[in-house]
C-alpha atoms as a PDB file:
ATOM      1  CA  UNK A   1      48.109  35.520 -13.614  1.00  0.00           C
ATOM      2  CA  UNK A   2      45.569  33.159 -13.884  1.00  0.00           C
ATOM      3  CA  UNK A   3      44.602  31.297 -16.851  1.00  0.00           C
ATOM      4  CA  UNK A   4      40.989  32.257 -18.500  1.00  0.00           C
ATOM      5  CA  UNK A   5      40.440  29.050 -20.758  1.00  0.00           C
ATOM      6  CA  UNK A   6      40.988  26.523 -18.019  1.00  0.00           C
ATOM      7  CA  UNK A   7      38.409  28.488 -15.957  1.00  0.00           C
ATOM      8  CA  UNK A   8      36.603  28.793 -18.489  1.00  0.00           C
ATOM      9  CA  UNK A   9      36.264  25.314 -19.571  1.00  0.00           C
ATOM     10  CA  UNK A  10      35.462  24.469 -15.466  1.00  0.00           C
ATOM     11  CA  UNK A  11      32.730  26.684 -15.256  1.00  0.00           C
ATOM     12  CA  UNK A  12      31.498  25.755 -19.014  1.00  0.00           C
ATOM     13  CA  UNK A  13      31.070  22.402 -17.365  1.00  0.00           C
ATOM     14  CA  UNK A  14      29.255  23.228 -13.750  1.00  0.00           C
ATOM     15  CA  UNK A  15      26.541  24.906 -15.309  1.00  0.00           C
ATOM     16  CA  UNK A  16      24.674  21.868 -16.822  1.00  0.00           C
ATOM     17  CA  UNK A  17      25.179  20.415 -13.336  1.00  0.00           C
ATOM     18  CA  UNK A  18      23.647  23.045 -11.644  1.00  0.00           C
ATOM     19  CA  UNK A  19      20.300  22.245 -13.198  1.00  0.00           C
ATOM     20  CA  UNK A  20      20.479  18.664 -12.142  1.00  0.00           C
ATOM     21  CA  UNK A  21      21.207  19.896  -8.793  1.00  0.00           C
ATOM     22  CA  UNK A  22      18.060  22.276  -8.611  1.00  0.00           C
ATOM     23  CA  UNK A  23      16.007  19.510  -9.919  1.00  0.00           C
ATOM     24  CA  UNK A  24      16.809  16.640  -7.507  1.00  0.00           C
ATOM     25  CA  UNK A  25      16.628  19.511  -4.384  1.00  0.00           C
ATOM     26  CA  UNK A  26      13.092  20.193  -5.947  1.00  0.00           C
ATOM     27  CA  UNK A  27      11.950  16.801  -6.742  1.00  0.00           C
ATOM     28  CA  UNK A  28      13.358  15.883  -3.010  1.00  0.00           C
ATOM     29  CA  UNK A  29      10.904  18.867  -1.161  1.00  0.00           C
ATOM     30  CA  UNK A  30       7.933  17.283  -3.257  1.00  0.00           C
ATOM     31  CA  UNK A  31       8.414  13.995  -2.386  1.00  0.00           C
ATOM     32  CA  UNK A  32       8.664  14.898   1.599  1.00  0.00           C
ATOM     33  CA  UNK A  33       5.699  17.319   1.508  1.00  0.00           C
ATOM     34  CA  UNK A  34       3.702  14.175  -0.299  1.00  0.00           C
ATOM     35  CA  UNK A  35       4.720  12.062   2.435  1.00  0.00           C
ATOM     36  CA  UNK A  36       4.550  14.122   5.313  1.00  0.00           C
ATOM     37  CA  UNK A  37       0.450  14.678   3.769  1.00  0.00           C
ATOM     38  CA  UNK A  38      -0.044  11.054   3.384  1.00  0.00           C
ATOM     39  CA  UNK A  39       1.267  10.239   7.020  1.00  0.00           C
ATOM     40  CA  UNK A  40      -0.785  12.782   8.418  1.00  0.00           C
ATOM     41  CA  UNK A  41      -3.814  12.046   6.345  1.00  0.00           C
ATOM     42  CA  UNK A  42      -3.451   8.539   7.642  1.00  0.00           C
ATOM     43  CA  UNK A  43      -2.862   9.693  11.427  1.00  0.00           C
ATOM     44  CA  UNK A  44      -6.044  12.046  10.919  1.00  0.00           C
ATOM     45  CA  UNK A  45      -8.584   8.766  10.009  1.00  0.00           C
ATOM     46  CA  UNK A  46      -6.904   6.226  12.817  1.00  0.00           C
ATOM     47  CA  UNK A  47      -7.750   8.919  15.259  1.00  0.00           C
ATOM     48  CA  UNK A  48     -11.381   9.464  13.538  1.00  0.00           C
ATOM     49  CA  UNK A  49     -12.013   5.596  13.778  1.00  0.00           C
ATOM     50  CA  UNK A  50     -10.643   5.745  16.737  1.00  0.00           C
ATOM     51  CA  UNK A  51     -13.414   8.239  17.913  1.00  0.00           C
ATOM     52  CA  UNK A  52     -16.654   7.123  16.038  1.00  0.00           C
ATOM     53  CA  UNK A  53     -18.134   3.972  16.923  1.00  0.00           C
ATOM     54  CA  UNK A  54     -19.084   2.165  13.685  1.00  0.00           C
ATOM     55  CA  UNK A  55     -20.721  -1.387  13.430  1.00  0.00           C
ATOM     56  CA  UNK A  56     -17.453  -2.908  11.858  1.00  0.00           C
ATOM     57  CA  UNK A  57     -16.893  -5.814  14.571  1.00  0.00           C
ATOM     58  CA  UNK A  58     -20.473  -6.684  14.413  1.00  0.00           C
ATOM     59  CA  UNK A  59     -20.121  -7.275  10.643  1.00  0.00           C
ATOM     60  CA  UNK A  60     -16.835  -9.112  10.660  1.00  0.00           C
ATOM     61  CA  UNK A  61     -19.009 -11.349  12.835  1.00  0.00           C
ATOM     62  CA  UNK A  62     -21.699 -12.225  10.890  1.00  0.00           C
ATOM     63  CA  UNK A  63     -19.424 -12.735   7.661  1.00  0.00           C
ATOM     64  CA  UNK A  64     -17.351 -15.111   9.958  1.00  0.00           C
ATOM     65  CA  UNK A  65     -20.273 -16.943  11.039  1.00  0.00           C
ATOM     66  CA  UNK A  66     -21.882 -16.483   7.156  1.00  0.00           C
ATOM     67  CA  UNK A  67     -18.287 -18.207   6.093  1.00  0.00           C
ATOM     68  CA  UNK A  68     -18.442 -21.017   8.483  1.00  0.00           C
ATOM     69  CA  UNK A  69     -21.871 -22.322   7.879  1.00  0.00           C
ATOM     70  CA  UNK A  70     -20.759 -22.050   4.173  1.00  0.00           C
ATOM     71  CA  UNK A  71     -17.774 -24.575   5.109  1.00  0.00           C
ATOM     72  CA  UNK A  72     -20.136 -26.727   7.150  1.00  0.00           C
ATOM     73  CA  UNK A  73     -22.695 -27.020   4.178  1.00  0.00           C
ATOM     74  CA  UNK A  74     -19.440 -28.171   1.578  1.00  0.00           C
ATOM     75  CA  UNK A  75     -17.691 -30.324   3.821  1.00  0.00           C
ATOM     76  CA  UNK A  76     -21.342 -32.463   4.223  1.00  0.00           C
ATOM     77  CA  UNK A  77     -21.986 -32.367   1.010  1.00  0.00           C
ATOM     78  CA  UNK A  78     -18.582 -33.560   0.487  1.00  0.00           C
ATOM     79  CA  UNK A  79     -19.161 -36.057   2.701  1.00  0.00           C
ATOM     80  CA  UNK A  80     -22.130 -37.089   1.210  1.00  0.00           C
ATOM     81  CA  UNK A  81     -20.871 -37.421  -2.150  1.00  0.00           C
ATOM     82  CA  UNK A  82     -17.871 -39.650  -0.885  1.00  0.00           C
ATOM     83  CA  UNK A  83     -20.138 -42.016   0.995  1.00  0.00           C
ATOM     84  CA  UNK A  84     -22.624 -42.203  -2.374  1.00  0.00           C
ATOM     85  CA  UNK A  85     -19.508 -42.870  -4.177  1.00  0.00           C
ATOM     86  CA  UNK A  86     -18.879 -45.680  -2.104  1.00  0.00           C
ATOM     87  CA  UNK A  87     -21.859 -47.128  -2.173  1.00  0.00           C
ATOM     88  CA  UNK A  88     -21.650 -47.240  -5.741  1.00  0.00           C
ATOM     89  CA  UNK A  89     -18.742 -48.624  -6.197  1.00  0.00           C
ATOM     90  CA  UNK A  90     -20.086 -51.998  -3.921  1.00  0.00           C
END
């Protein structure tokens, strides 16, 4: 014959553990779903840039040639400033 209190006690002590146990299987099928939908969102706009031309590489260029006329115009004014600076200082 089996004893009820021990059994009992063991099964007194599972059940709090059982909720723990539906809540990290839950939290675990939300978390994949959310990044299963964010890979595939992200799959689903490469393949859309992929297919529609846009004017992106044409911009890039002008900013890069924007940005080094920018640095061209500092570094002689720079320049300018250093040779003033010397000329003072005769």
């Amino acid at each position: 014959m089996t004893r009820p209190v021990p059994l009992l006690a063991l099964l007194a002590l599972t059940l709090p553990l059982s909720g723990c146990i539906v809540y990290d299987v839950a939290e675990f099928a939300v978390g994949t779903v959310t990044t299963v939908a964010g890979v595939g969102v992200k799959a689903v706009g490469a393949a859309a840039g992929a297919v529609i031309p846009d004017d992106d590489d044409e911009d890039e260029k002008a900013q890069a040639k924007k940005d080094k006329e920018a640095q061209r115009k500092q570094e002689a004014a720079r320049k300018a400033g250093e040779a003033a600076d010397a000329d003072a200082a005769r």
